[in-house]
PDB file of N, CA and C in Angstrom:
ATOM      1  N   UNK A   1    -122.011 118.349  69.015  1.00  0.00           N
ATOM      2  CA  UNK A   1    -121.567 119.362  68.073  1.00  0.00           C
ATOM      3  C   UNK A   1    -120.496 118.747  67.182  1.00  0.00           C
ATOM      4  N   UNK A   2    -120.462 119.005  65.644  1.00  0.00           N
ATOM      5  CA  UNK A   2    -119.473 118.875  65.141  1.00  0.00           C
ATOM      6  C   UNK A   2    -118.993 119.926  64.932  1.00  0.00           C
ATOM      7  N   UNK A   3    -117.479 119.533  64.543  1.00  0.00           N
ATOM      8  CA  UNK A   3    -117.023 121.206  64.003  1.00  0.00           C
ATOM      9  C   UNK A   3    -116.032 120.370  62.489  1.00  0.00           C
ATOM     10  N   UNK A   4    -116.294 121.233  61.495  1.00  0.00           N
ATOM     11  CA  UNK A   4    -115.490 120.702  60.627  1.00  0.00           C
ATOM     12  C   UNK A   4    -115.027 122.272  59.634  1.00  0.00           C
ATOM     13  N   UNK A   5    -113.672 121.933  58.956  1.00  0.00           N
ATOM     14  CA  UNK A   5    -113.396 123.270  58.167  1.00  0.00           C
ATOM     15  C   UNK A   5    -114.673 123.425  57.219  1.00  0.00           C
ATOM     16  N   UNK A   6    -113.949 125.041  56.508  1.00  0.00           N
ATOM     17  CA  UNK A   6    -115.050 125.480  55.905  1.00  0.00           C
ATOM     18  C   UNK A   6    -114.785 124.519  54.807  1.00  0.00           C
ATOM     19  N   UNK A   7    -113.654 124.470  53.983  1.00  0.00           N
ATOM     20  CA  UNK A   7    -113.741 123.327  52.571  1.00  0.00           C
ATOM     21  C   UNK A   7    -114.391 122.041  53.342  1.00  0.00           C
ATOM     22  N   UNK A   8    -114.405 121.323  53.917  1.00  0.00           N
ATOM     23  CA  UNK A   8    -115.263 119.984  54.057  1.00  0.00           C
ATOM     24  C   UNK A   8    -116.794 120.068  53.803  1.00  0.00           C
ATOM     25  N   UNK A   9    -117.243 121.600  54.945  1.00  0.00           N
ATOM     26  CA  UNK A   9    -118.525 121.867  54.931  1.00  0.00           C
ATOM     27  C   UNK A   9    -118.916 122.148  53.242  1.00  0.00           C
ATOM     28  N   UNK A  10    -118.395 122.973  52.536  1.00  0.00           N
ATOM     29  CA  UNK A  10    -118.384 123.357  51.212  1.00  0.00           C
ATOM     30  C   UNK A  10    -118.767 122.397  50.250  1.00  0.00           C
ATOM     31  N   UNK A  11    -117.747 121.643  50.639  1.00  0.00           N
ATOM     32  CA  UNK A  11    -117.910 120.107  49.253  1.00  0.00           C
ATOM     33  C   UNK A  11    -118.888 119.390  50.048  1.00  0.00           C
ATOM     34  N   UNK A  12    -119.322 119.068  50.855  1.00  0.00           N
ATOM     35  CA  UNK A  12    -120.420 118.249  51.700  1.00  0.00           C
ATOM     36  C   UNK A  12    -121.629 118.953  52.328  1.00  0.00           C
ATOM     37  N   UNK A  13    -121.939 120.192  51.335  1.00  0.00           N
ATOM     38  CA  UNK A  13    -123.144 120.765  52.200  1.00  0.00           C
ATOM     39  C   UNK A  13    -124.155 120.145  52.426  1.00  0.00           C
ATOM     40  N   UNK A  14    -124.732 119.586  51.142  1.00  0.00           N
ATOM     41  CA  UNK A  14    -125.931 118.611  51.769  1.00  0.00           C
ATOM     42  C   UNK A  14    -126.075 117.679  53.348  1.00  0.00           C
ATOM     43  N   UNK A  15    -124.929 117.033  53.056  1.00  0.00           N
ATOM     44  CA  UNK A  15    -124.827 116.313  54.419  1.00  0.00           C
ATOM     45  C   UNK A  15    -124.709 116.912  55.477  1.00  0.00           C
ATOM     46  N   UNK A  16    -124.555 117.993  55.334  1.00  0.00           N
ATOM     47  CA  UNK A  16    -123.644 118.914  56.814  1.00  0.00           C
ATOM     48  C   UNK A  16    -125.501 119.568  57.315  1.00  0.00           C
ATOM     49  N   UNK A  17    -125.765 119.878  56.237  1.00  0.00           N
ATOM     50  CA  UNK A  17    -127.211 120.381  56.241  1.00  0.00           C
ATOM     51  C   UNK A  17    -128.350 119.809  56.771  1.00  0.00           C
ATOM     52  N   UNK A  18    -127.920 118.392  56.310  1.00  0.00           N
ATOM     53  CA  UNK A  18    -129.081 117.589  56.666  1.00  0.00           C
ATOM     54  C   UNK A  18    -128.805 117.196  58.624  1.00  0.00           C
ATOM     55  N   UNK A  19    -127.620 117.219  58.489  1.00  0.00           N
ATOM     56  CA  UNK A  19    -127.079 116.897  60.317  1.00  0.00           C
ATOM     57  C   UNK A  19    -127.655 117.833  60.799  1.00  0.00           C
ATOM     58  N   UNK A  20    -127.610 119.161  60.434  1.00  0.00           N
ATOM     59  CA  UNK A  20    -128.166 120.644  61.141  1.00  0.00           C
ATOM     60  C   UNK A  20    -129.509 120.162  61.232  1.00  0.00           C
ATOM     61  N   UNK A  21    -130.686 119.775  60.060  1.00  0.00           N
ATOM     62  CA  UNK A  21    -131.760 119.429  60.004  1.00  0.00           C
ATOM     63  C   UNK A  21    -132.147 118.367  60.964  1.00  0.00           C
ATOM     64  N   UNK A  22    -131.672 117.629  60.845  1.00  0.00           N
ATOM     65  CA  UNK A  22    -131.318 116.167  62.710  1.00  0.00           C
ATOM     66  C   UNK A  22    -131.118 117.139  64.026  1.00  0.00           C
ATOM     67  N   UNK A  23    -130.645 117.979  63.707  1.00  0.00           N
ATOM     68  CA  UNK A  23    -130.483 118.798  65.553  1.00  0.00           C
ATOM     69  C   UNK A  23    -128.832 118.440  65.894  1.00  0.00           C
ATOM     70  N   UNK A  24    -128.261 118.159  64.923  1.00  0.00           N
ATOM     71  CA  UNK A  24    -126.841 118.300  65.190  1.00  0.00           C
ATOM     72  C   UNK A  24    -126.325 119.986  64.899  1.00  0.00           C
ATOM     73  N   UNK A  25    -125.319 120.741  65.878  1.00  0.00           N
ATOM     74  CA  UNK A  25    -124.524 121.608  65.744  1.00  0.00           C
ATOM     75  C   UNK A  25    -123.698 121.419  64.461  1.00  0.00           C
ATOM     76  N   UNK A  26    -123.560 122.573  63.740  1.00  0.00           N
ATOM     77  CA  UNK A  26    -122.759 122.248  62.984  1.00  0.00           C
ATOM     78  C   UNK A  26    -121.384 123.472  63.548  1.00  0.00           C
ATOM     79  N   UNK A  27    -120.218 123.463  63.709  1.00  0.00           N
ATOM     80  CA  UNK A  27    -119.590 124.364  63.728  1.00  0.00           C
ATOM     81  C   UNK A  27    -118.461 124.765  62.253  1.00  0.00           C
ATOM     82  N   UNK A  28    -118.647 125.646  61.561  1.00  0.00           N
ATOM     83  CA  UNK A  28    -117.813 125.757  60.934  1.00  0.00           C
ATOM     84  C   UNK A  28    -116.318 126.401  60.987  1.00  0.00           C
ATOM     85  N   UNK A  29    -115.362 125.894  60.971  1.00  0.00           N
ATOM     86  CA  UNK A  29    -113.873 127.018  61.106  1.00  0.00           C
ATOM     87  C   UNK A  29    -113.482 127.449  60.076  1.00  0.00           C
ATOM     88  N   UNK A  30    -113.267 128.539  60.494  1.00  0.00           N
ATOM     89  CA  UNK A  30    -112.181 129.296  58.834  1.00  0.00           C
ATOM     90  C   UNK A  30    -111.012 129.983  59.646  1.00  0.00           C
ATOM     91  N   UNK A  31    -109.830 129.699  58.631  1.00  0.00           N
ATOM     92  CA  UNK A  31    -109.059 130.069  59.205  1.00  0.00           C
ATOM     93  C   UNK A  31    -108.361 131.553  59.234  1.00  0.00           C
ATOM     94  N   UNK A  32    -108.729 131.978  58.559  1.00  0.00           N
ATOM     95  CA  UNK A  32    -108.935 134.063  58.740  1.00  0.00           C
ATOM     96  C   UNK A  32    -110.070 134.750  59.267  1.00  0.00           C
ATOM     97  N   UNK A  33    -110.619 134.043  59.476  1.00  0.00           N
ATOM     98  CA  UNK A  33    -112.488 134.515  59.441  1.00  0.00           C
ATOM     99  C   UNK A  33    -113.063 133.884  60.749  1.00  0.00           C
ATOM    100  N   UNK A  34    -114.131 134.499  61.678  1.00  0.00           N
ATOM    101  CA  UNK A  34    -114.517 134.064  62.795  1.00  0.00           C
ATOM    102  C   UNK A  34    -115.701 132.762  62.122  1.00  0.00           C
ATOM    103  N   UNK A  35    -115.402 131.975  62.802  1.00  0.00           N
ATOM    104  CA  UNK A  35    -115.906 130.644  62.905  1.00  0.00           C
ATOM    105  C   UNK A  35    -118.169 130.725  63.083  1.00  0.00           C
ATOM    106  N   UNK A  36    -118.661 130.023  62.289  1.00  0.00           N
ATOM    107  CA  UNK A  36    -120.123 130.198  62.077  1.00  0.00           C
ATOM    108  C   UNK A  36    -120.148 129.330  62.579  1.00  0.00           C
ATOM    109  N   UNK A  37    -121.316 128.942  62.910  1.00  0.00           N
ATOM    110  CA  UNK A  37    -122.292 127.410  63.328  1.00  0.00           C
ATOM    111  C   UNK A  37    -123.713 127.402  61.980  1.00  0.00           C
ATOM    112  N   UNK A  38    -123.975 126.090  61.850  1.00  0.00           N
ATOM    113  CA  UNK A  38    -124.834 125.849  60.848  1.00  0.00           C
ATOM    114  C   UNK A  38    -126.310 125.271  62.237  1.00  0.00           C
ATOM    115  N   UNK A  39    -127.595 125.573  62.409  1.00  0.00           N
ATOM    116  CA  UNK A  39    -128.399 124.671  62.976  1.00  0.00           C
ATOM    117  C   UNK A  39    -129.498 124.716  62.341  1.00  0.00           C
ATOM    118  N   UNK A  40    -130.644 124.044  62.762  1.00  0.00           N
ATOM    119  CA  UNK A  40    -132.009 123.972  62.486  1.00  0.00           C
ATOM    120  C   UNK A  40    -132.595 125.134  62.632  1.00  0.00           C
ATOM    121  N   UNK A  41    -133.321 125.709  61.819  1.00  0.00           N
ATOM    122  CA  UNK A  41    -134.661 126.684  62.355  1.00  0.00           C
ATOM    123  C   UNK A  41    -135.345 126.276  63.537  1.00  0.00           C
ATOM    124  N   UNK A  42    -135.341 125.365  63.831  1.00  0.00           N
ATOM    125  CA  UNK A  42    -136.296 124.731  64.985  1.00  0.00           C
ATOM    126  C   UNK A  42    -135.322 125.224  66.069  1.00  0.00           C
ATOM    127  N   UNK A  43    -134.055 125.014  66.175  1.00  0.00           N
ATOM    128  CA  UNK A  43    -132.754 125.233  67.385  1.00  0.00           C
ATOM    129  C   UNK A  43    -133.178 126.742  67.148  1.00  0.00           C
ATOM    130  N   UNK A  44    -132.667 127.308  66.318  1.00  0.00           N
ATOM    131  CA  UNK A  44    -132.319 129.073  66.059  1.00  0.00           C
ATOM    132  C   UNK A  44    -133.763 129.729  66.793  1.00  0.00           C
ATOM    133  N   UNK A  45    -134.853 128.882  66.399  1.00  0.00           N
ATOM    134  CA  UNK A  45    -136.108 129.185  66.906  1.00  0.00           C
ATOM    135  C   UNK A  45    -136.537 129.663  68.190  1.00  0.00           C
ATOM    136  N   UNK A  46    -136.197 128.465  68.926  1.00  0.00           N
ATOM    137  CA  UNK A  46    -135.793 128.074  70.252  1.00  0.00           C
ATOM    138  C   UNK A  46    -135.088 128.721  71.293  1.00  0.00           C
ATOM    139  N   UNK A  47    -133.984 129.301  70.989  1.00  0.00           N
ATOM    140  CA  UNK A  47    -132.897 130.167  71.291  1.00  0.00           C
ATOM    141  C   UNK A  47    -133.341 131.495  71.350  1.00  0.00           C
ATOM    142  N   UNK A  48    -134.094 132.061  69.957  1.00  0.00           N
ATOM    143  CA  UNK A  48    -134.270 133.311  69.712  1.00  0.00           C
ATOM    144  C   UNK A  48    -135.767 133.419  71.063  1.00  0.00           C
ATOM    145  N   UNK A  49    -136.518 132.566  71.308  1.00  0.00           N
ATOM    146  CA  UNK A  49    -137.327 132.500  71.976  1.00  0.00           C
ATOM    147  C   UNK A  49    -136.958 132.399  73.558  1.00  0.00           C
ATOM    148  N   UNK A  50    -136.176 131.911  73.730  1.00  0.00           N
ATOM    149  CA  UNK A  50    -135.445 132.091  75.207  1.00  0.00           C
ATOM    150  C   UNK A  50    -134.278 133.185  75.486  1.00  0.00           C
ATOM    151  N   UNK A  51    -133.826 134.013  74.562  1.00  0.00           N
ATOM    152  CA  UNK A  51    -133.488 135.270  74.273  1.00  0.00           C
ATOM    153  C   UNK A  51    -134.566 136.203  74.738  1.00  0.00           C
ATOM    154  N   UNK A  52    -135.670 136.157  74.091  1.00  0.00           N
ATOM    155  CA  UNK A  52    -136.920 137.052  74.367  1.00  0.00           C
ATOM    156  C   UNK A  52    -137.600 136.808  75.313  1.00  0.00           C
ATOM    157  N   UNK A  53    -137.672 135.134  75.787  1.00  0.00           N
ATOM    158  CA  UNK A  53    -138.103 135.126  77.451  1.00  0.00           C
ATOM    159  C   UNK A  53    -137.204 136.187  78.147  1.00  0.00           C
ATOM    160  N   UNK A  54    -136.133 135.724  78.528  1.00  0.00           N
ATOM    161  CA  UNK A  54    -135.012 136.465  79.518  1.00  0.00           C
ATOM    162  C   UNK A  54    -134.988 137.466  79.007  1.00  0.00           C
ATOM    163  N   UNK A  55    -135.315 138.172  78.273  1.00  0.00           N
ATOM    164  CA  UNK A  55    -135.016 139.581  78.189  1.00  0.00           C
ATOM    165  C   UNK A  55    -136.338 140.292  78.701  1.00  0.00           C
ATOM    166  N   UNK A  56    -137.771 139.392  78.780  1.00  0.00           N
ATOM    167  CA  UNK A  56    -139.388 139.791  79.173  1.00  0.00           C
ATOM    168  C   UNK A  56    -138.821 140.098  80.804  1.00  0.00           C
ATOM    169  N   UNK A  57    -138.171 138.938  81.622  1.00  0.00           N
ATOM    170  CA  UNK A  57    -138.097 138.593  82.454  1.00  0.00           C
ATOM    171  C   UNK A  57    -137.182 139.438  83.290  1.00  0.00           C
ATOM    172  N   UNK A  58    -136.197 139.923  82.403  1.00  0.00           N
ATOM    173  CA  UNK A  58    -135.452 140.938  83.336  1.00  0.00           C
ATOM    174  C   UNK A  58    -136.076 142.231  83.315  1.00  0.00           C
ATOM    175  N   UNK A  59    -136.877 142.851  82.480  1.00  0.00           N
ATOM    176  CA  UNK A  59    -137.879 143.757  82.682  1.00  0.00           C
ATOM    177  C   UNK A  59    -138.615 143.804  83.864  1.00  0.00           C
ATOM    178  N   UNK A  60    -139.164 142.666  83.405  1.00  0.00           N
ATOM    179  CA  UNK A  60    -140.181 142.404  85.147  1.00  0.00           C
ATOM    180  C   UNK A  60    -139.531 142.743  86.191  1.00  0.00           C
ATOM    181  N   UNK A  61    -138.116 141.942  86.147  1.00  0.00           N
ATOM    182  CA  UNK A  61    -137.309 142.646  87.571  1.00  0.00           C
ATOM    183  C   UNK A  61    -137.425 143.882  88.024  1.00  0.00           C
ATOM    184  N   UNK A  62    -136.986 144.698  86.700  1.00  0.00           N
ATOM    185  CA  UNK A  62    -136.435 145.727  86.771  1.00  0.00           C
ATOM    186  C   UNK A  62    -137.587 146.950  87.275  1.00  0.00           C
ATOM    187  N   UNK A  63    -138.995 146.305  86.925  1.00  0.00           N
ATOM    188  CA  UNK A  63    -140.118 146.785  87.370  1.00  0.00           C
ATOM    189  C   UNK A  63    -140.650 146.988  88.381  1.00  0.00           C
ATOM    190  N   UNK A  64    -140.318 145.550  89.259  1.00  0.00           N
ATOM    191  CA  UNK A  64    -140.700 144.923  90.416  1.00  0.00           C
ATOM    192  C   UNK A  64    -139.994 145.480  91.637  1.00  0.00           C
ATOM    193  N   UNK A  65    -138.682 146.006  90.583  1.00  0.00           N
ATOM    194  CA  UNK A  65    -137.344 146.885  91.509  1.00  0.00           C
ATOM    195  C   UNK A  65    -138.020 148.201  91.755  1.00  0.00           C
ATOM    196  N   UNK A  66    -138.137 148.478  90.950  1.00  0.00           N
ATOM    197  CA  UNK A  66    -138.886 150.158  91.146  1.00  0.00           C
ATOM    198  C   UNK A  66    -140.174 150.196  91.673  1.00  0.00           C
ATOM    199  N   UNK A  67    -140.982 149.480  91.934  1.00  0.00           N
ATOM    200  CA  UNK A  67    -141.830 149.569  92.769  1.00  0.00           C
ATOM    201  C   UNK A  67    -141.368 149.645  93.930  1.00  0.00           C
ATOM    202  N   UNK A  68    -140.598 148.311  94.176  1.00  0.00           N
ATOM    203  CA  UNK A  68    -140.059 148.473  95.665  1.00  0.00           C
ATOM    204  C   UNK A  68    -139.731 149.531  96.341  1.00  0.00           C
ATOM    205  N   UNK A  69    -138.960 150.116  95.187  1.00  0.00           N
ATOM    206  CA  UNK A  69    -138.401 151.466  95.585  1.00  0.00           C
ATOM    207  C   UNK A  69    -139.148 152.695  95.593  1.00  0.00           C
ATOM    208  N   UNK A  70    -140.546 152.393  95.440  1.00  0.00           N
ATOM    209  CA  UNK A  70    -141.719 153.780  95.428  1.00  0.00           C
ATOM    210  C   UNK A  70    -141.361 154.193  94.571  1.00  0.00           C
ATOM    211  N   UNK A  71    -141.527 154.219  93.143  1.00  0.00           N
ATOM    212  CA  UNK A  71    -141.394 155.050  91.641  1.00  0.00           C
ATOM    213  C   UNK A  71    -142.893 154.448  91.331  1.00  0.00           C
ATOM    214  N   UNK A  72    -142.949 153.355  91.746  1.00  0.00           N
ATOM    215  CA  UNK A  72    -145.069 153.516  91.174  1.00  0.00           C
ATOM    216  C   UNK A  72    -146.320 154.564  91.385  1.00  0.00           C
ATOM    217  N   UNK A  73    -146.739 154.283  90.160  1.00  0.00           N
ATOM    218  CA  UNK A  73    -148.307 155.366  90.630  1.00  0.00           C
ATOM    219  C   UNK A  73    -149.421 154.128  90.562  1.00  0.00           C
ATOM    220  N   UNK A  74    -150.570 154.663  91.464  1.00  0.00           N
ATOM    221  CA  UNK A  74    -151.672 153.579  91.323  1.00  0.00           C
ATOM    222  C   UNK A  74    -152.548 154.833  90.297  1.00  0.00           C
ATOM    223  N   UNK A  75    -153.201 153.155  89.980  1.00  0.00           N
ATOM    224  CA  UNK A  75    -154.253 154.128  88.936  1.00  0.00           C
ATOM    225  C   UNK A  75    -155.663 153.688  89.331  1.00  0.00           C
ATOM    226  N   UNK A  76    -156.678 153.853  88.854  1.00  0.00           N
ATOM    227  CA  UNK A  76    -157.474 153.656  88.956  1.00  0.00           C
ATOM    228  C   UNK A  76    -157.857 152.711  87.481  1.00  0.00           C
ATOM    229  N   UNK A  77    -159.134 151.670  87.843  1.00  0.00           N
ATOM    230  CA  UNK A  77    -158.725 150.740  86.712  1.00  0.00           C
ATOM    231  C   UNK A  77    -160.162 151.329  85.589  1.00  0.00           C
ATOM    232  N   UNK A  78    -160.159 151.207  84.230  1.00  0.00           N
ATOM    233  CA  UNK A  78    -161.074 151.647  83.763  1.00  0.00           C
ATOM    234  C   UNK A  78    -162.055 150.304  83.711  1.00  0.00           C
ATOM    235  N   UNK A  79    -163.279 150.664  84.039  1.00  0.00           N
ATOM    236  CA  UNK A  79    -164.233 149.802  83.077  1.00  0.00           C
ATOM    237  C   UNK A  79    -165.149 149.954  81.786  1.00  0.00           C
ATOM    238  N   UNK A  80    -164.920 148.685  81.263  1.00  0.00           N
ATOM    239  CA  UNK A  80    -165.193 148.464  79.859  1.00  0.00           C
ATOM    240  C   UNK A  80    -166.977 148.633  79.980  1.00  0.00           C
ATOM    241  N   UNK A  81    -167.713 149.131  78.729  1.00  0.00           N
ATOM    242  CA  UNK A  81    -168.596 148.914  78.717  1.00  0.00           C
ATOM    243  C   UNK A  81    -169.537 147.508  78.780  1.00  0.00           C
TER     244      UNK A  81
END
């Protein structure tokens, strides 16, 4: 990860951009303002996708919990023509 102020990032976006584009962190600081990170679509991608795993996954738990606990109904399964 780098972290550099916001004026460095500013006057050097290209470069800062292209590091994000490499798979480098970018962190930006400001000093009134909460601090951003710059990354790849490919990282943000990635992340947002293991966000939505673990969030599939604690469902399942939470499913798997309530069965345990007898809140299921059985059904009967349909068949397709």
């Amino acid at each position: 990860m780098i972290a550099a102020n916001y004026t460095a990032v500013r006057n050097n976006l290209k470069s800062y951009c292209d590091m994000a584009s490499q798979g480098e962190t970018v962190l930006v600081t400001r000093k009134e303002n909460k601090n951003v990170v710059v990354l790849s679509l490919d990282q943000y991608n990635e992340m947002e996708k293991a966000y939505r795993n673990a969030n599939y996954l604690l469902k399942l738990d939470r499913s798997f919990a309530q069965l345990d606990a007898g809140k299921g109904q059985a059904h009967d399964l349909i068949e397709g023509d």
